[in-house]
N, C-alpha and C. Protein backbone atom coordinates (compact mmCIF):
# COMPACT_ATOMS: atom_id res chain seq x y z
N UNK A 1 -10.94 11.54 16.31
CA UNK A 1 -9.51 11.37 16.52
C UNK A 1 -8.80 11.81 15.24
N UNK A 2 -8.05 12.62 15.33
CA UNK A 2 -7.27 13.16 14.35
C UNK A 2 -6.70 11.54 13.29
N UNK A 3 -6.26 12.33 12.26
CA UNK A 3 -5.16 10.71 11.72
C UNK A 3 -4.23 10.73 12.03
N UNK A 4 -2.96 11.73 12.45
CA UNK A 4 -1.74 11.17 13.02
C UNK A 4 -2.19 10.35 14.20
N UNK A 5 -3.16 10.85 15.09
CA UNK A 5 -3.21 10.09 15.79
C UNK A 5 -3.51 8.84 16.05
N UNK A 6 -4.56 8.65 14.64
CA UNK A 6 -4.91 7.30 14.60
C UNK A 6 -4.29 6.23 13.96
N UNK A 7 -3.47 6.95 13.06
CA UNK A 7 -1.50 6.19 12.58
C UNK A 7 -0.78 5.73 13.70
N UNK A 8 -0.62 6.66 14.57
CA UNK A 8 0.12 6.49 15.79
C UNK A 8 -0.38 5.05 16.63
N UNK A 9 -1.57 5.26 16.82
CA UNK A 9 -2.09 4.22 17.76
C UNK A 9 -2.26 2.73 16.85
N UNK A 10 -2.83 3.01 15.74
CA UNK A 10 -2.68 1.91 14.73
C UNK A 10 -0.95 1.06 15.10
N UNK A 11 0.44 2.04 15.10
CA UNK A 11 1.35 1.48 14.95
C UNK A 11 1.46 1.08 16.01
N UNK A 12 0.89 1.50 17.66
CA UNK A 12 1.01 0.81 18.75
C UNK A 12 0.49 -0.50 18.84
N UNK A 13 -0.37 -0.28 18.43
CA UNK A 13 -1.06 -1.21 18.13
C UNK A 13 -0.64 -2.80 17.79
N UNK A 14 -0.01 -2.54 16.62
CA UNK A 14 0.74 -3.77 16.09
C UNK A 14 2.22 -4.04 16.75
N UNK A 15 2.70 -3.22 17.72
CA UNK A 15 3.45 -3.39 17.92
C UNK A 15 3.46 -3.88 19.58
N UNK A 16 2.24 -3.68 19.91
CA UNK A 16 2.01 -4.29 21.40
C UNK A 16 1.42 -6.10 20.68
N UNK A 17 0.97 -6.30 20.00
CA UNK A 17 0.35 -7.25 19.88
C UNK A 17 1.64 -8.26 18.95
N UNK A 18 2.79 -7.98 19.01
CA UNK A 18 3.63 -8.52 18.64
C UNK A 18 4.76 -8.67 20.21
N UNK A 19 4.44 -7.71 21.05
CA UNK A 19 4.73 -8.03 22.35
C UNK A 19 4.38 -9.18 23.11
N UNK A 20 2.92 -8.68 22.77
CA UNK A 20 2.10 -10.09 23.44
C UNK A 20 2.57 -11.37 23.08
N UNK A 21 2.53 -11.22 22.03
CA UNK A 21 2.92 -12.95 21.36
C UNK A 21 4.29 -13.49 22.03
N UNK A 22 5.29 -12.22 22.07
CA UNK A 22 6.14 -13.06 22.34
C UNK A 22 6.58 -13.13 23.95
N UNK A 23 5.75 -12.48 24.62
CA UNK A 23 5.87 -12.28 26.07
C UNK A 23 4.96 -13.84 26.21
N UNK A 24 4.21 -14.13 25.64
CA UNK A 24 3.28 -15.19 26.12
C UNK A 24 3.58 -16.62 25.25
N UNK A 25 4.74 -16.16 24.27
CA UNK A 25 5.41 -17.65 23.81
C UNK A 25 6.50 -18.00 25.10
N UNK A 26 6.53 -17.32 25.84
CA UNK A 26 7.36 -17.87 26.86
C UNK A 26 7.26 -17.67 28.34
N UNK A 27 5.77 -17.58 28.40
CA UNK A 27 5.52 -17.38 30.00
C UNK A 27 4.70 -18.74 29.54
N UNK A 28 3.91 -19.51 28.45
CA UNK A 28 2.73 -20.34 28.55
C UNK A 28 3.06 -21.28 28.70
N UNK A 29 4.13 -21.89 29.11
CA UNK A 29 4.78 -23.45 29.68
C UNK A 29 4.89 -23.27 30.83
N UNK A 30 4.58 -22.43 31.72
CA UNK A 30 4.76 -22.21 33.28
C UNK A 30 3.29 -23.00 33.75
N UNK A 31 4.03 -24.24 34.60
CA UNK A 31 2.65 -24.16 35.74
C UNK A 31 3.15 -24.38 37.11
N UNK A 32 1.80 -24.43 37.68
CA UNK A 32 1.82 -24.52 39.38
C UNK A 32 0.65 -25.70 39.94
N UNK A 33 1.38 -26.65 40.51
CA UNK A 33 0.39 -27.64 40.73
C UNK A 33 -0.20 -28.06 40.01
N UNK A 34 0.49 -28.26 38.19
CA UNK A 34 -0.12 -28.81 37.40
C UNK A 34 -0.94 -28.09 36.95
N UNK A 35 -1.14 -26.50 37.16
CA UNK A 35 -2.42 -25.65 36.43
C UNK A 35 -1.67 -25.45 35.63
N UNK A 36 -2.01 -24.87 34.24
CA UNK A 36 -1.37 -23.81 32.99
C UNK A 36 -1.38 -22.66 33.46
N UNK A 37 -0.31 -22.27 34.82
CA UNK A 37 -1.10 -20.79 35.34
C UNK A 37 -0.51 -19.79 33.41
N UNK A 38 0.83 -20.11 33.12
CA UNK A 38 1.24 -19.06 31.97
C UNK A 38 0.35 -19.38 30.89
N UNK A 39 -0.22 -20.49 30.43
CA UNK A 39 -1.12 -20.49 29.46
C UNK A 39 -2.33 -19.38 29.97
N UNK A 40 -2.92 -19.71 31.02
CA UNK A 40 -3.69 -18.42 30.96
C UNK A 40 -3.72 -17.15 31.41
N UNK A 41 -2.57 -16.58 31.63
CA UNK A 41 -1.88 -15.20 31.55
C UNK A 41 -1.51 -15.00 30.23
N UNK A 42 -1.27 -16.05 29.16
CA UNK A 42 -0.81 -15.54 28.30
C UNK A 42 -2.18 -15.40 26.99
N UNK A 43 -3.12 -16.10 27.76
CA UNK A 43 -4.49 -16.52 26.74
C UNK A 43 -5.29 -14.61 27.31
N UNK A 44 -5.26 -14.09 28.36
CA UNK A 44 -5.93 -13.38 28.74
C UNK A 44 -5.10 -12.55 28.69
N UNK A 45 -3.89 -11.90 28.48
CA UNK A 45 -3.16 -10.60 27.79
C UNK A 45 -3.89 -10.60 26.41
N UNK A 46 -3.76 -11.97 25.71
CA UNK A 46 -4.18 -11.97 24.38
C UNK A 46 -6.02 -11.71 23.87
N UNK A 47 -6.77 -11.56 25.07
CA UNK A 47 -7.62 -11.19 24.85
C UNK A 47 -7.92 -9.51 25.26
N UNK A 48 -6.85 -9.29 26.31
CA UNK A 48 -7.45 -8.05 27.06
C UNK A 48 -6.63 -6.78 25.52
N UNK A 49 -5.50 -6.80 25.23
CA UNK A 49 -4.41 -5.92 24.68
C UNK A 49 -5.76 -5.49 23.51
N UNK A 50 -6.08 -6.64 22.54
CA UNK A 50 -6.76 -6.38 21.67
C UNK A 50 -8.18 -5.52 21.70
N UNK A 51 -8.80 -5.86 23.08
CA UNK A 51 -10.23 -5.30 23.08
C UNK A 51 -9.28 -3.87 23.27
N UNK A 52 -8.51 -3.71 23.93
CA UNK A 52 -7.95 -2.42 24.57
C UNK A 52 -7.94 -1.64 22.85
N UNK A 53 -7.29 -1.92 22.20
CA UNK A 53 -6.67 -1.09 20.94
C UNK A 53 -8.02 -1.26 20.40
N UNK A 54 -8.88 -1.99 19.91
CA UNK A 54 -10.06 -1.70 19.58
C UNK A 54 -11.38 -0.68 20.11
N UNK A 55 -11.38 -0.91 21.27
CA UNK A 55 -11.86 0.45 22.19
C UNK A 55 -10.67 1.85 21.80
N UNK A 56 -10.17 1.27 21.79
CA UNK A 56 -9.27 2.78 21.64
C UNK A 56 -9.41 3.97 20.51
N UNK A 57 -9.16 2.42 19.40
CA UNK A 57 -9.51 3.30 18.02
C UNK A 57 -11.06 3.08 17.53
N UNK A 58 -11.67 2.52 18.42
CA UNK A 58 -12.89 2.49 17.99
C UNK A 58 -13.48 1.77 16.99
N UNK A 59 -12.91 0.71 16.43
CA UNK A 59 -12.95 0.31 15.32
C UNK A 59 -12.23 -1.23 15.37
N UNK A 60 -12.39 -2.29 14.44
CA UNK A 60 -11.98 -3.26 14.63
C UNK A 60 -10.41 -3.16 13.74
N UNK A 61 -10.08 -2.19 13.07
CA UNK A 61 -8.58 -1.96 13.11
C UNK A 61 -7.53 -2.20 13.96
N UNK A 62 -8.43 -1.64 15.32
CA UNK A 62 -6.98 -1.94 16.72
C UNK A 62 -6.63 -2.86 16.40
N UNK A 63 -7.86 -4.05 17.15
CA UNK A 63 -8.17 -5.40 17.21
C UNK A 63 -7.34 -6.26 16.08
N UNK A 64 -7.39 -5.54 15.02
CA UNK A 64 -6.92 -6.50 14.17
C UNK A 64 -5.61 -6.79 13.73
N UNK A 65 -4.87 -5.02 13.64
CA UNK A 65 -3.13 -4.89 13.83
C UNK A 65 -3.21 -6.13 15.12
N UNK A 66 -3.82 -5.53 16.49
CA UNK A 66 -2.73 -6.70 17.67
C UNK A 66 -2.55 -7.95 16.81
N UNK A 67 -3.75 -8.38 16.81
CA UNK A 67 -3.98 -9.61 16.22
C UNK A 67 -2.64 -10.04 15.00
N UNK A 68 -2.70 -9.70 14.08
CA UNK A 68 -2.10 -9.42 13.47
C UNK A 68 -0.35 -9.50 13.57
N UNK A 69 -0.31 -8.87 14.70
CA UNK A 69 1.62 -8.35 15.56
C UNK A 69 1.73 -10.06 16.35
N UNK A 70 0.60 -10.30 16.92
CA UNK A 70 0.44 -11.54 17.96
C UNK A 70 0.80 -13.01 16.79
N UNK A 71 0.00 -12.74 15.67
CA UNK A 71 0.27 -13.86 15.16
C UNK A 71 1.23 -13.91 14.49
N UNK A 72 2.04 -13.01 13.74
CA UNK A 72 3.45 -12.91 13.32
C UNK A 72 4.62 -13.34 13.98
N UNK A 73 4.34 -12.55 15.44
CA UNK A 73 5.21 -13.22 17.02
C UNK A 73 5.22 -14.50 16.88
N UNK A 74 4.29 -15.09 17.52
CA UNK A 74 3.92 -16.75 17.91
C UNK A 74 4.43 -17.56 16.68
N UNK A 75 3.96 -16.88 15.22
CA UNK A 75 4.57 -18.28 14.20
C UNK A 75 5.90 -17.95 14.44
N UNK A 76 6.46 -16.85 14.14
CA UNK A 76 7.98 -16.95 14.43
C UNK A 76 8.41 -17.92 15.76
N UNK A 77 8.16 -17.64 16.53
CA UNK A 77 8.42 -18.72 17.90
C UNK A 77 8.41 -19.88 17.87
N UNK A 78 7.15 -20.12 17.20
CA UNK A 78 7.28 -21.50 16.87
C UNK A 78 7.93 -22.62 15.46
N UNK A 79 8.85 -21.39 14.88
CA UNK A 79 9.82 -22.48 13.79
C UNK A 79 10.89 -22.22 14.84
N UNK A 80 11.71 -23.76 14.19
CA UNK A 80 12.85 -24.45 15.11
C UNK A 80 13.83 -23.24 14.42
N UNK A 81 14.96 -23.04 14.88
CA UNK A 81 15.96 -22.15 14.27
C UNK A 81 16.88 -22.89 13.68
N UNK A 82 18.06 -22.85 13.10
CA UNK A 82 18.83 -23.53 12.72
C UNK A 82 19.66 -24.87 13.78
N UNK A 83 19.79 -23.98 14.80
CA UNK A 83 20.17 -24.75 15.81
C UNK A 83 19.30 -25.63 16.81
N UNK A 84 18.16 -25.78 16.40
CA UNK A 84 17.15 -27.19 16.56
C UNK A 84 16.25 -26.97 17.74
N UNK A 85 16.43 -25.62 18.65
CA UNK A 85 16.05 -25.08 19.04
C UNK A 85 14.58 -24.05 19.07
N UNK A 86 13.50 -24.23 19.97
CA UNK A 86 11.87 -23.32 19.37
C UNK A 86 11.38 -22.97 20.88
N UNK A 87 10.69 -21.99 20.83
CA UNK A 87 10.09 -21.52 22.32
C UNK A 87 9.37 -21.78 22.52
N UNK A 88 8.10 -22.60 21.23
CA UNK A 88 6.97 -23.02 21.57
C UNK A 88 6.83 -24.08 20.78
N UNK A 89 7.25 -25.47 21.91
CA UNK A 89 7.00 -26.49 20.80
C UNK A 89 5.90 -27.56 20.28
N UNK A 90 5.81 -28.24 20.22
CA UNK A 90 4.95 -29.35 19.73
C UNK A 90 4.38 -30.14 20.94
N UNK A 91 3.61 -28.97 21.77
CA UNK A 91 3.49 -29.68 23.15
C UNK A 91 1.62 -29.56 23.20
N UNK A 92 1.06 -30.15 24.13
CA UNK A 92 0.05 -29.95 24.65
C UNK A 92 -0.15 -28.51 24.87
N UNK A 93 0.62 -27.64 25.57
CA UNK A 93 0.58 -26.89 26.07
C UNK A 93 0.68 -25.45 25.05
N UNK A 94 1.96 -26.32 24.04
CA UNK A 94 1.95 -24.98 23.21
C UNK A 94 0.79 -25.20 21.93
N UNK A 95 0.30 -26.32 21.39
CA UNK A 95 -0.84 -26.10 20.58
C UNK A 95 -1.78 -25.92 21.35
N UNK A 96 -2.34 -25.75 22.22
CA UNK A 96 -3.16 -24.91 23.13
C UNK A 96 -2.83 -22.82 23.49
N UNK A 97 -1.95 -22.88 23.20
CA UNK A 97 -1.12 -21.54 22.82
C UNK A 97 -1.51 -21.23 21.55
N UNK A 98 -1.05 -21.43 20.49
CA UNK A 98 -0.72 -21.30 19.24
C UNK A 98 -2.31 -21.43 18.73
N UNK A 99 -3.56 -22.60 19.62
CA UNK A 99 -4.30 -22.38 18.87
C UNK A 99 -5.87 -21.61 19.59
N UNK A 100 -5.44 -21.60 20.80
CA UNK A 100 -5.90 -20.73 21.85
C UNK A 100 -5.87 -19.13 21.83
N UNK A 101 -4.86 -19.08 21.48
CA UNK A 101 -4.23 -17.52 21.67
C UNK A 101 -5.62 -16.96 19.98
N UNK A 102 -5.25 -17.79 18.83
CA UNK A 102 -6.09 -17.81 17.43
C UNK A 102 -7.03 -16.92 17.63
N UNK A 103 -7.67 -18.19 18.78
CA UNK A 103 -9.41 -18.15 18.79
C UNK A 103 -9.45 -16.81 19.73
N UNK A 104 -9.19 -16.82 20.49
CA UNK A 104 -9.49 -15.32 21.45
C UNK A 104 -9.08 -14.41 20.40
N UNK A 105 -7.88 -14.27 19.65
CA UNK A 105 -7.61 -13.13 18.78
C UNK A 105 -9.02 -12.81 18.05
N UNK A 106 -9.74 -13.99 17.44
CA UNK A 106 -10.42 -13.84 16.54
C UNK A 106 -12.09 -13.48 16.99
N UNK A 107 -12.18 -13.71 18.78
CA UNK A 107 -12.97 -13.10 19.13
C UNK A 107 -12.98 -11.96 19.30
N UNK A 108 -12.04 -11.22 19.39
CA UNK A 108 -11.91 -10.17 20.36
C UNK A 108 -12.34 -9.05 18.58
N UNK A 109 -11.85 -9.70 17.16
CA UNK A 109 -12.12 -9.23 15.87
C UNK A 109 -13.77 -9.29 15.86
N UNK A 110 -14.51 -9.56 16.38
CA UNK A 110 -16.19 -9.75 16.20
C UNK A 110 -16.95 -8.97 17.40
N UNK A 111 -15.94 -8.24 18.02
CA UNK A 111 -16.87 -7.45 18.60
C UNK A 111 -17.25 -6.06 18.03
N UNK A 112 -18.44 -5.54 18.44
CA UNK A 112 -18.78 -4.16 17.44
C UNK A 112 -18.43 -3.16 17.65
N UNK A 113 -17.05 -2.78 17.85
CA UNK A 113 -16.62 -1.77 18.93
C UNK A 113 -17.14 -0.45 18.37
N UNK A 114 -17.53 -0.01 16.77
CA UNK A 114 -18.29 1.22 16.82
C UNK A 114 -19.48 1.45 17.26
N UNK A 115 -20.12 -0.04 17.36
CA UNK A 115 -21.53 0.26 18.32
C UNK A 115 -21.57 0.89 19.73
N UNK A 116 -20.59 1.04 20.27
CA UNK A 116 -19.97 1.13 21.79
C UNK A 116 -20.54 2.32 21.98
N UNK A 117 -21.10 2.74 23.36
CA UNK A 117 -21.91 4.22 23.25
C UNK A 117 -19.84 4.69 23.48
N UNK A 118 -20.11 6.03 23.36
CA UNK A 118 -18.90 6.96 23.53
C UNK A 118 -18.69 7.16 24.63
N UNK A 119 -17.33 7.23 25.62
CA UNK A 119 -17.47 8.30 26.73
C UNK A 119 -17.77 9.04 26.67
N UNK A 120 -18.52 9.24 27.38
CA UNK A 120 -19.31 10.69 28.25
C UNK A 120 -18.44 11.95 28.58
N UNK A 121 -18.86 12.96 27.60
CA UNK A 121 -17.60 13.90 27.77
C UNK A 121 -17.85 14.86 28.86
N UNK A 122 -17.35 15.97 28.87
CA UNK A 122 -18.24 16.62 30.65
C UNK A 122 -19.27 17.29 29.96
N UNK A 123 -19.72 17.79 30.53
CA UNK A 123 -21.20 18.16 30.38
C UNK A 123 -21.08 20.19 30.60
N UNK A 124 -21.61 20.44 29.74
CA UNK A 124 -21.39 22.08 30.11
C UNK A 124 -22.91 22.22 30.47
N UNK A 125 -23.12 23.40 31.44
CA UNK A 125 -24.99 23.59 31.63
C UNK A 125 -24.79 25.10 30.67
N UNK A 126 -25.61 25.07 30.43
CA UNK A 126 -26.74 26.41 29.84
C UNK A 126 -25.90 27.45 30.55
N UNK A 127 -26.02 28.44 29.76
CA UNK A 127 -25.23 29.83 29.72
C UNK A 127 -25.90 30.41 30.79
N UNK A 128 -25.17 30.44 31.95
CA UNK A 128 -25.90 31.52 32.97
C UNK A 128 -26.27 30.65 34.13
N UNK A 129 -25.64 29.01 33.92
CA UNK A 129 -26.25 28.12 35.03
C UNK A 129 -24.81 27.86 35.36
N UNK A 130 -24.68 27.15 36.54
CA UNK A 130 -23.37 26.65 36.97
C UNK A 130 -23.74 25.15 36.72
N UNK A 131 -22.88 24.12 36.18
CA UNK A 131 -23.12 22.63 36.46
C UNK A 131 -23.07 22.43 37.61
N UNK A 132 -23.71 21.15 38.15
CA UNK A 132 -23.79 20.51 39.39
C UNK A 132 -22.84 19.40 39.56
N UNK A 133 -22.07 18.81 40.35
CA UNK A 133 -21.12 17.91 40.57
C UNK A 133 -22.57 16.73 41.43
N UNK A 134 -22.44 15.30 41.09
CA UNK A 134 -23.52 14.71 41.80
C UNK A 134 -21.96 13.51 42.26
């Protein structure tokens, strides 16, 4: 991967994972019948975004900007503002957020994403053969 490109995606990077945080500081107080359905929409964006940018760039860089954008989001969310007001407060629900969202971030940092075999690029045959489509 070239480096603009990998600048580029680096900055997506941090900048989706600062999405996340704050798309999921305010979907994770939603439930239904008493489930946390937004706690875990917002626990499983926060795991999927990161493996995504880590597969991407191949490297635990993705992984670590989201991470990174996610946890900048969420603490911001969670100080009161002047006006006494917070999106994620001192609830069951949101330290289960705040410390939920952590731990998946910090899994999703321990995987070996350069061990990852590569996609499979197409395949050319031998000079004088046609490839086969299977």
């Amino acid at each position: 991967m070239p480096a603009a490109v990998r600048l580029a995606v680096h900055g997506v990077a941090l900048v989706a994972g600062a999405a996340v945080g704050v798309v999921g500081s305010f979907i994770h107080p939603l439930t239904r019948a008493g489930l946390p359905v937004g706690l875990l929409v917002a626990l499983a964006l926060s795991a999927a975004v990161p493996a995504a940018a880590g597969l991407t760039v191949r490297s635990r860089s993705g992984a670590g900007l989201v991470a990174l954008g996610w946890l900048v989001a969420v603490v911001t969310m969670s100080l009161p503002r002047s006006e006494g007001d917070l999106v994620v407060p001192a609830t069951a629900l949101g330290y289960s957020w705040l410390l939920g969202g952590t731990l998946v971030a910090g899994l999703t940092l321990t995987w070996p994403y350069s061990l990852l075999p590569r996609p499979t690029e197409a395949r050319e045959a031998p000079t004088g053969q046609v490839a086969s489509r299977r």
